[in-house]
Protein backbone atom coordinates (compact mmCIF):
# COMPACT_ATOMS: atom_id res chain seq x y z
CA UNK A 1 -61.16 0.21 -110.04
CA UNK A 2 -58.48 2.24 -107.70
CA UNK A 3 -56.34 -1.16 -107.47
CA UNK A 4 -56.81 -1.74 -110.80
CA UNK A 5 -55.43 2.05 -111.70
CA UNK A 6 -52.38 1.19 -109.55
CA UNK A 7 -51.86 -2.48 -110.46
CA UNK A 8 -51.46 -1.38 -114.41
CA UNK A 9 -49.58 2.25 -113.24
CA UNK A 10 -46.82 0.59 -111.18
CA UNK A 11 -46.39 -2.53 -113.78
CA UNK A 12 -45.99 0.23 -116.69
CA UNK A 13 -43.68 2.66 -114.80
CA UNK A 14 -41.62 -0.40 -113.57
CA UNK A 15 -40.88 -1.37 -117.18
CA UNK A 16 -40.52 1.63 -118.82
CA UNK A 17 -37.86 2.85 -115.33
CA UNK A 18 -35.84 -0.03 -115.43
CA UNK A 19 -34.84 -0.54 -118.96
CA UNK A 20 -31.89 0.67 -119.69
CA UNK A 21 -31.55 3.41 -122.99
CA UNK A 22 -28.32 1.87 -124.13
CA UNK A 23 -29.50 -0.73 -126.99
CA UNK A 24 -25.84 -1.74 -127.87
CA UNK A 25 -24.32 -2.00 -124.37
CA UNK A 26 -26.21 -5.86 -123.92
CA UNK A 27 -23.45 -8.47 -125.31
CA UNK A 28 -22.19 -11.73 -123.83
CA UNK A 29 -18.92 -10.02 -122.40
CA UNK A 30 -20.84 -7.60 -120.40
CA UNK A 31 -23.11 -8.47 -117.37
CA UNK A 32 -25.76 -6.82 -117.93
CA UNK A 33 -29.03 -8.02 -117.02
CA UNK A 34 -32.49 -7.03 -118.27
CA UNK A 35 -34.19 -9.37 -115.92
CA UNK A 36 -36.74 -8.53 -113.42
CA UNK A 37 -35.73 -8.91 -109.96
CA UNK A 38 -38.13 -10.55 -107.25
CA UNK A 39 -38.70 -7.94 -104.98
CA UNK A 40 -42.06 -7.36 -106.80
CA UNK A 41 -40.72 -3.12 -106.02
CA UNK A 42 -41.58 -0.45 -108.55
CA UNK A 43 -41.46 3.16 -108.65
CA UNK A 44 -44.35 5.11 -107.41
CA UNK A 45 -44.34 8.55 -109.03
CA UNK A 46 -46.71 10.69 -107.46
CA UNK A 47 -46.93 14.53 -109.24
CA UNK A 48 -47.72 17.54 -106.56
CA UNK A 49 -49.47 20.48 -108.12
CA UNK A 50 -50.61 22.71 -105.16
CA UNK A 51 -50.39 26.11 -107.15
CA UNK A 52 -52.85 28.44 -105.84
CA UNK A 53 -53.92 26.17 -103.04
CA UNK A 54 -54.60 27.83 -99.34
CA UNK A 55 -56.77 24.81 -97.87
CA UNK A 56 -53.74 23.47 -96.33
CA UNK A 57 -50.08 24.00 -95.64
CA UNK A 58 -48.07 22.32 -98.43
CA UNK A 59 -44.90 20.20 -96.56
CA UNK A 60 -44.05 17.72 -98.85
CA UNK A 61 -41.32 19.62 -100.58
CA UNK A 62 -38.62 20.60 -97.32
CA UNK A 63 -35.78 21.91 -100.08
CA UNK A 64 -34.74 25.24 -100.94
CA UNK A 65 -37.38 27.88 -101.74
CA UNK A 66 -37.13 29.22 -105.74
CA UNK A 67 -39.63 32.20 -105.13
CA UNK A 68 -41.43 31.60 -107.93
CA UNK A 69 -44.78 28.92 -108.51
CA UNK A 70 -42.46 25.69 -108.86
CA UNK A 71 -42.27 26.45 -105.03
CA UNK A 72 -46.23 24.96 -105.08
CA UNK A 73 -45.46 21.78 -107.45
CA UNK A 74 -43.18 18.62 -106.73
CA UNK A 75 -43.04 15.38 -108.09
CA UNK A 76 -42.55 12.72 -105.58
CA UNK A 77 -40.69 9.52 -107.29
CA UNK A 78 -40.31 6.35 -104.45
CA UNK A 79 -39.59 2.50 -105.15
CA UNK A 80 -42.51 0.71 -103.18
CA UNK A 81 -43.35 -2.89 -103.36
CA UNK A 82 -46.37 -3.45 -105.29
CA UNK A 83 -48.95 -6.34 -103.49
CA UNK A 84 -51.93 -6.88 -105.58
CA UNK A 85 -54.57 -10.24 -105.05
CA UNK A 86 -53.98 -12.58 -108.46
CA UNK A 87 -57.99 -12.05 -108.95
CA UNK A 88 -57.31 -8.60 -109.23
CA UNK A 89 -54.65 -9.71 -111.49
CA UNK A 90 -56.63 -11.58 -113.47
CA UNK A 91 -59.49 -9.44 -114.11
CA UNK A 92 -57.47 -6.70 -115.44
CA UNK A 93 -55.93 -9.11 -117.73
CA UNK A 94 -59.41 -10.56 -118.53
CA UNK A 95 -60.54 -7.12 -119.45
CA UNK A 96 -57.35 -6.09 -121.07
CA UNK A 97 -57.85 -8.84 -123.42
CA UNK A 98 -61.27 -8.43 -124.14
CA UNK A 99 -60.74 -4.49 -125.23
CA UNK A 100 -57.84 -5.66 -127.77
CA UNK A 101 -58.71 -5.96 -131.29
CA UNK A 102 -59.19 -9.38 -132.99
CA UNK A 103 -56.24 -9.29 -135.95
């Protein structure tokens, strides 16, 4: 189910990251391309939220110190490439499909 979780996260994130805001920009003058490239890479957001926390010593965050509670919460954003098995693939399609409604 975890590989499933990540398979569907990175596929959203990579769409939703890589498509540019500017709807008008796209003519046949300008070189703009909204194709996917074949590094099979997406970004890999991973949210931080250690308020509170004294089990361990928080180190992912190495910046400046604010003083304040955003000192104890980071998001982490990192373009990994995504591997997944095509039956993996497939069964999350398979049940994607099957929870759709029927129009």
């Amino acid at each position: 189910m975890a590989a499933k979780l990540v398979a569907f996260s990175a596929f959203v994130a990579s769409s939703a990251a890589f498509t540019p805001a500017l709807s008008g920009v796209r003519t046949g003058t300008t070189s703009l391309s909204m194709a996917m490239d074949k590094t099979a890479r997406a970004p890999i957001i991973t949210v931080f939220d250690h308020r509170g926390c004294s089990a361990h010593k928080n180190v992912e965050y190495t910046g400046r110190k604010a003083g304040d509670q955003d000192d104890e919460m980071l998001v982490k954003v990192q373009s990994t490439k995504v591997t997944v098995d095509s039956n993996v693939a497939a069964a999350v399609l398979k049940d994607s499909l099957a929870t759709l409604k029927k129009n």
